[in-house]
N, C-alpha and C. Protein backbone atom coordinates (compact mmCIF):
# COMPACT_ATOMS: atom_id res chain seq x y z
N UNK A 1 86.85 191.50 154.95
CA UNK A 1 86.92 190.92 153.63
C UNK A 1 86.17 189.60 153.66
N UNK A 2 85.18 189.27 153.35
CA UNK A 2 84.43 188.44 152.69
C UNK A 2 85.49 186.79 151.84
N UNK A 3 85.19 186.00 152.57
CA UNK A 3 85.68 184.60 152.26
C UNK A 3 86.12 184.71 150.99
N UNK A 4 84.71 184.53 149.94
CA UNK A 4 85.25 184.41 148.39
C UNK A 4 85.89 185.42 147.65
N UNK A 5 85.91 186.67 148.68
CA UNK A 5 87.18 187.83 148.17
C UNK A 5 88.15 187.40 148.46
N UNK A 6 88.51 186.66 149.38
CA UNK A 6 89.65 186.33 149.97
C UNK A 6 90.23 185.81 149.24
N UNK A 7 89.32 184.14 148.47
CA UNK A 7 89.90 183.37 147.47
C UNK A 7 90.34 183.66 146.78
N UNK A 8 89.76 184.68 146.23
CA UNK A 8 89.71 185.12 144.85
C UNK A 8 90.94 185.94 144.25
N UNK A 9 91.36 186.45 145.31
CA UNK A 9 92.54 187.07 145.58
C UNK A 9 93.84 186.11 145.58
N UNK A 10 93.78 185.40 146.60
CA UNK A 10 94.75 184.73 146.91
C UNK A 10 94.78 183.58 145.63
N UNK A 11 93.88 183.03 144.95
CA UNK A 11 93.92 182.67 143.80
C UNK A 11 94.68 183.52 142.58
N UNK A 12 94.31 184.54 142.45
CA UNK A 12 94.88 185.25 141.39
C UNK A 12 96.37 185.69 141.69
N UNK A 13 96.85 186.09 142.92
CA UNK A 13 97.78 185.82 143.67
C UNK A 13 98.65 184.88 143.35
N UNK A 14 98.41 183.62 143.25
CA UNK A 14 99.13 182.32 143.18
C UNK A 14 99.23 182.29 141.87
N UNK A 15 98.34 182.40 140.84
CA UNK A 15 98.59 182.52 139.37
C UNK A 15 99.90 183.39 139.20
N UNK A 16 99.62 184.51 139.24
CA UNK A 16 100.81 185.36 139.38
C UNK A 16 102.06 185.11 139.35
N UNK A 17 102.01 184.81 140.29
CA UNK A 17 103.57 184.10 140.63
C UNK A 17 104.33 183.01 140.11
N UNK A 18 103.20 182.05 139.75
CA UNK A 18 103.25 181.01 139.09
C UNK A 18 103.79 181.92 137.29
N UNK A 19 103.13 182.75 137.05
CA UNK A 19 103.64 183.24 135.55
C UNK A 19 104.81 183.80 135.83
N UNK A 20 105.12 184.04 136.99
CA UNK A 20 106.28 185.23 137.03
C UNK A 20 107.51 184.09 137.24
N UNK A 21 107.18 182.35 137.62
CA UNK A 21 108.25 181.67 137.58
C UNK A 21 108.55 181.40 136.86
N UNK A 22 107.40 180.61 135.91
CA UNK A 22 107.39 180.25 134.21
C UNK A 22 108.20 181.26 133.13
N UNK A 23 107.89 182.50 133.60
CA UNK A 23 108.89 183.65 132.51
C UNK A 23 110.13 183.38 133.09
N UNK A 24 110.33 183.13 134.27
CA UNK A 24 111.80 183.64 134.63
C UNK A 24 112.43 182.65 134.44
N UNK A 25 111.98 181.37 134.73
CA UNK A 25 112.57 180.10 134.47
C UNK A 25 111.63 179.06 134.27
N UNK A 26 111.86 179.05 132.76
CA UNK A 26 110.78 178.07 132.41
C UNK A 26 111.02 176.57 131.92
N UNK A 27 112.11 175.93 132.84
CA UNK A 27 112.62 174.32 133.09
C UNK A 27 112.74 174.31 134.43
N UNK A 28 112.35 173.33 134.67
CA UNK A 28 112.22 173.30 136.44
C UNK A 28 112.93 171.34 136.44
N UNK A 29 113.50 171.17 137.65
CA UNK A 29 114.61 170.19 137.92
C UNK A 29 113.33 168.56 137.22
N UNK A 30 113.63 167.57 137.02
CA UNK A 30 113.17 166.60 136.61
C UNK A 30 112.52 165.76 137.28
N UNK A 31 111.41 165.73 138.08
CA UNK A 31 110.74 165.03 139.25
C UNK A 31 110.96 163.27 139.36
N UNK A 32 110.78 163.20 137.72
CA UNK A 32 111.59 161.75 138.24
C UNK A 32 113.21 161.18 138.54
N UNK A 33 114.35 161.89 138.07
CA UNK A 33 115.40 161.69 138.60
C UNK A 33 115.97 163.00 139.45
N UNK A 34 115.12 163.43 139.62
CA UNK A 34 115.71 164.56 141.10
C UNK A 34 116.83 165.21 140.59
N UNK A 35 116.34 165.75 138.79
CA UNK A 35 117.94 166.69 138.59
C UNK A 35 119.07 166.09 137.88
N UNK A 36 119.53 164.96 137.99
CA UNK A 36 120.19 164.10 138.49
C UNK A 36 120.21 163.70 136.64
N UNK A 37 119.62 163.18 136.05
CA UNK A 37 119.74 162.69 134.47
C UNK A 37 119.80 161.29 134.55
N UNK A 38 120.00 160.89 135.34
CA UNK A 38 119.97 159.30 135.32
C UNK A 38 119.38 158.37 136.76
N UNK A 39 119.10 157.28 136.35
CA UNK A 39 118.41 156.64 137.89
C UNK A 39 119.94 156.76 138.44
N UNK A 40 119.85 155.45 139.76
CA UNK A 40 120.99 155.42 140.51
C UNK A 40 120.55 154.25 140.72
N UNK A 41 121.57 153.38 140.34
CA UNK A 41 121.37 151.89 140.76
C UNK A 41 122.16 151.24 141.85
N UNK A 42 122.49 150.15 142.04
CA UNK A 42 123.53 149.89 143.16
C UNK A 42 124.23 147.95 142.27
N UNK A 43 125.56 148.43 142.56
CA UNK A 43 125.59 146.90 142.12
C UNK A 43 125.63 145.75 143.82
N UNK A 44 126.30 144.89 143.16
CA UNK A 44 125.53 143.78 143.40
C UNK A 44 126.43 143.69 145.20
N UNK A 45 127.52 144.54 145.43
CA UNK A 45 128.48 144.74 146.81
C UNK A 45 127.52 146.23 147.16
N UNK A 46 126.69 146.45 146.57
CA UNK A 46 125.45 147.43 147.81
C UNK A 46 126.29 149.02 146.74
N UNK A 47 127.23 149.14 146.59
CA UNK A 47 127.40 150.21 146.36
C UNK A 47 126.48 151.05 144.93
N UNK A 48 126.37 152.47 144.75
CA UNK A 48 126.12 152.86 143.97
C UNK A 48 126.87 153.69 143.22
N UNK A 49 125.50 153.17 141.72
CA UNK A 49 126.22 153.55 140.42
C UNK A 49 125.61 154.19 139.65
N UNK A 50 126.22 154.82 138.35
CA UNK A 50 124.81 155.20 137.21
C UNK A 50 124.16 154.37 136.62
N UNK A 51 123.20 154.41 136.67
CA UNK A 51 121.96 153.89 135.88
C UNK A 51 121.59 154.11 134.72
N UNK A 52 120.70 153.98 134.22
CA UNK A 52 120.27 154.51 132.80
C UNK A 52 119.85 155.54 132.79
N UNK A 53 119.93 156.28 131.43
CA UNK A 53 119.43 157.62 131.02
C UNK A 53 117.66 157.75 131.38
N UNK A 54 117.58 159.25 132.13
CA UNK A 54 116.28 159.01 132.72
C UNK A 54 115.28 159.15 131.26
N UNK A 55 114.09 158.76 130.65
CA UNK A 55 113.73 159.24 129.40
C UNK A 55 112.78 160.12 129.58
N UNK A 56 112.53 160.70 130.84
CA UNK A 56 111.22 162.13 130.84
C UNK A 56 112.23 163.13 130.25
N UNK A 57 113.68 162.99 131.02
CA UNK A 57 113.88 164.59 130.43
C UNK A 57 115.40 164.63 129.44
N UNK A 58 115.74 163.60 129.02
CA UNK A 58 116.52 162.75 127.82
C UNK A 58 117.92 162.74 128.85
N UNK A 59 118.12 162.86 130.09
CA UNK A 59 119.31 162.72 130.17
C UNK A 59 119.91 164.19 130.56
N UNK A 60 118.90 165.55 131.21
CA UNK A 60 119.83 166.80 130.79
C UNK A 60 119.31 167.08 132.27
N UNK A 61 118.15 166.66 133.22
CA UNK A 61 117.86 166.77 134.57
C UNK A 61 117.15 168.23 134.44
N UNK A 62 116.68 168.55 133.43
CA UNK A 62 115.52 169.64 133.43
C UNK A 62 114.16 168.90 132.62
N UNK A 63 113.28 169.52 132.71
CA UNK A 63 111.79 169.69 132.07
C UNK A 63 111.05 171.34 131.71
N UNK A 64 110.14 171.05 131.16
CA UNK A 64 109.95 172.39 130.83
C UNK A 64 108.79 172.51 131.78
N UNK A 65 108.07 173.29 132.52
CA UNK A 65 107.63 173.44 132.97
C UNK A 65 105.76 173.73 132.36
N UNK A 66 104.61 173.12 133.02
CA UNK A 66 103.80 173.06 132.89
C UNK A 66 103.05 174.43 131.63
N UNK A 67 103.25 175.61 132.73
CA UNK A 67 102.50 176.49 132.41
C UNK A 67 103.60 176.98 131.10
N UNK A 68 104.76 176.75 131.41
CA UNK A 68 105.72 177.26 129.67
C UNK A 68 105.29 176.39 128.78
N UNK A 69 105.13 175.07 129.37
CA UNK A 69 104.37 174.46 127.42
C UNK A 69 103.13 174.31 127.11
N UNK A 70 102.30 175.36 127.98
CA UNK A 70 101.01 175.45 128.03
C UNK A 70 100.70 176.88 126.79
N UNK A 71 102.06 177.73 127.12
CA UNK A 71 101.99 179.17 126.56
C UNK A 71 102.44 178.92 124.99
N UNK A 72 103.58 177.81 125.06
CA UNK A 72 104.54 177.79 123.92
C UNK A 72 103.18 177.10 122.72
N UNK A 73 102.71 176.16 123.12
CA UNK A 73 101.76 175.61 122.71
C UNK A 73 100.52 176.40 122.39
N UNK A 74 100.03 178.01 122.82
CA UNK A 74 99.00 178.65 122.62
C UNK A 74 100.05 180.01 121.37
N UNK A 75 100.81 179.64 121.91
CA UNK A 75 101.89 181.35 120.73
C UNK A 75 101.96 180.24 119.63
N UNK A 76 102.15 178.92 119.81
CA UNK A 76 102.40 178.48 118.21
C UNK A 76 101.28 178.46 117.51
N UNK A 77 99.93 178.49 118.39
CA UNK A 77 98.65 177.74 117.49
C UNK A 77 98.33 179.37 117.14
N UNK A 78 98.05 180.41 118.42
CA UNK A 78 98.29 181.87 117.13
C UNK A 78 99.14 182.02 116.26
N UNK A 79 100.23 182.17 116.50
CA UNK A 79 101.19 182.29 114.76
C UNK A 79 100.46 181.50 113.88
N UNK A 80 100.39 180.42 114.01
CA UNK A 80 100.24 179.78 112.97
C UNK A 80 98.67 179.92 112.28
N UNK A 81 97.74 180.87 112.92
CA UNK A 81 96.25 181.20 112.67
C UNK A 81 96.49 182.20 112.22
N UNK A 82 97.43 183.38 112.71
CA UNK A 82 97.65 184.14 112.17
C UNK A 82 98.23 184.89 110.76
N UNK A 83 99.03 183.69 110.68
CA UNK A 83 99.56 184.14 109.07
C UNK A 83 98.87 183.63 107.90
């Protein structure tokens, strides 16, 4: 098999899967509070506490995922060409 078959494959490969996560679950955990909905602060005796509401993902420790608001964003602009 030839290098850029290889890629090419293993590229389309990785797409794949990537759609098959996006359908199956299309919120993935919140990269800036790790899930979590809020920072984690510490007061002032070292211990920790809650912090403020994280504002990427309002407080719920999901996001929607890249390629789902890539799709949601292409089905709204057809519907909406379409009718």
């Amino acid at each position: 098999m030839t290098p850029a078959l290889l890629a090419i494959t293993l590229t389309i490969g990785i797409t794949l899967c990537y759609v098959a996560v996006c359908t199956a679950s299309p919120f993935g955990t919140c990269r800036k509070c790790s899930g979590w909905g809020f920072a984690m602060t510490t007061d002032r005796k070292g211990r920790l506490k809650r912090g403020k509401d994280c504002r990427r993902c309002h407080a719920t420790g999901k996001r929607i995922r890249t390629g789902r608001w890539l799709y949601n964003r292409w089905a709204r602009t057809y519907r909406a060409g379409t009718q």
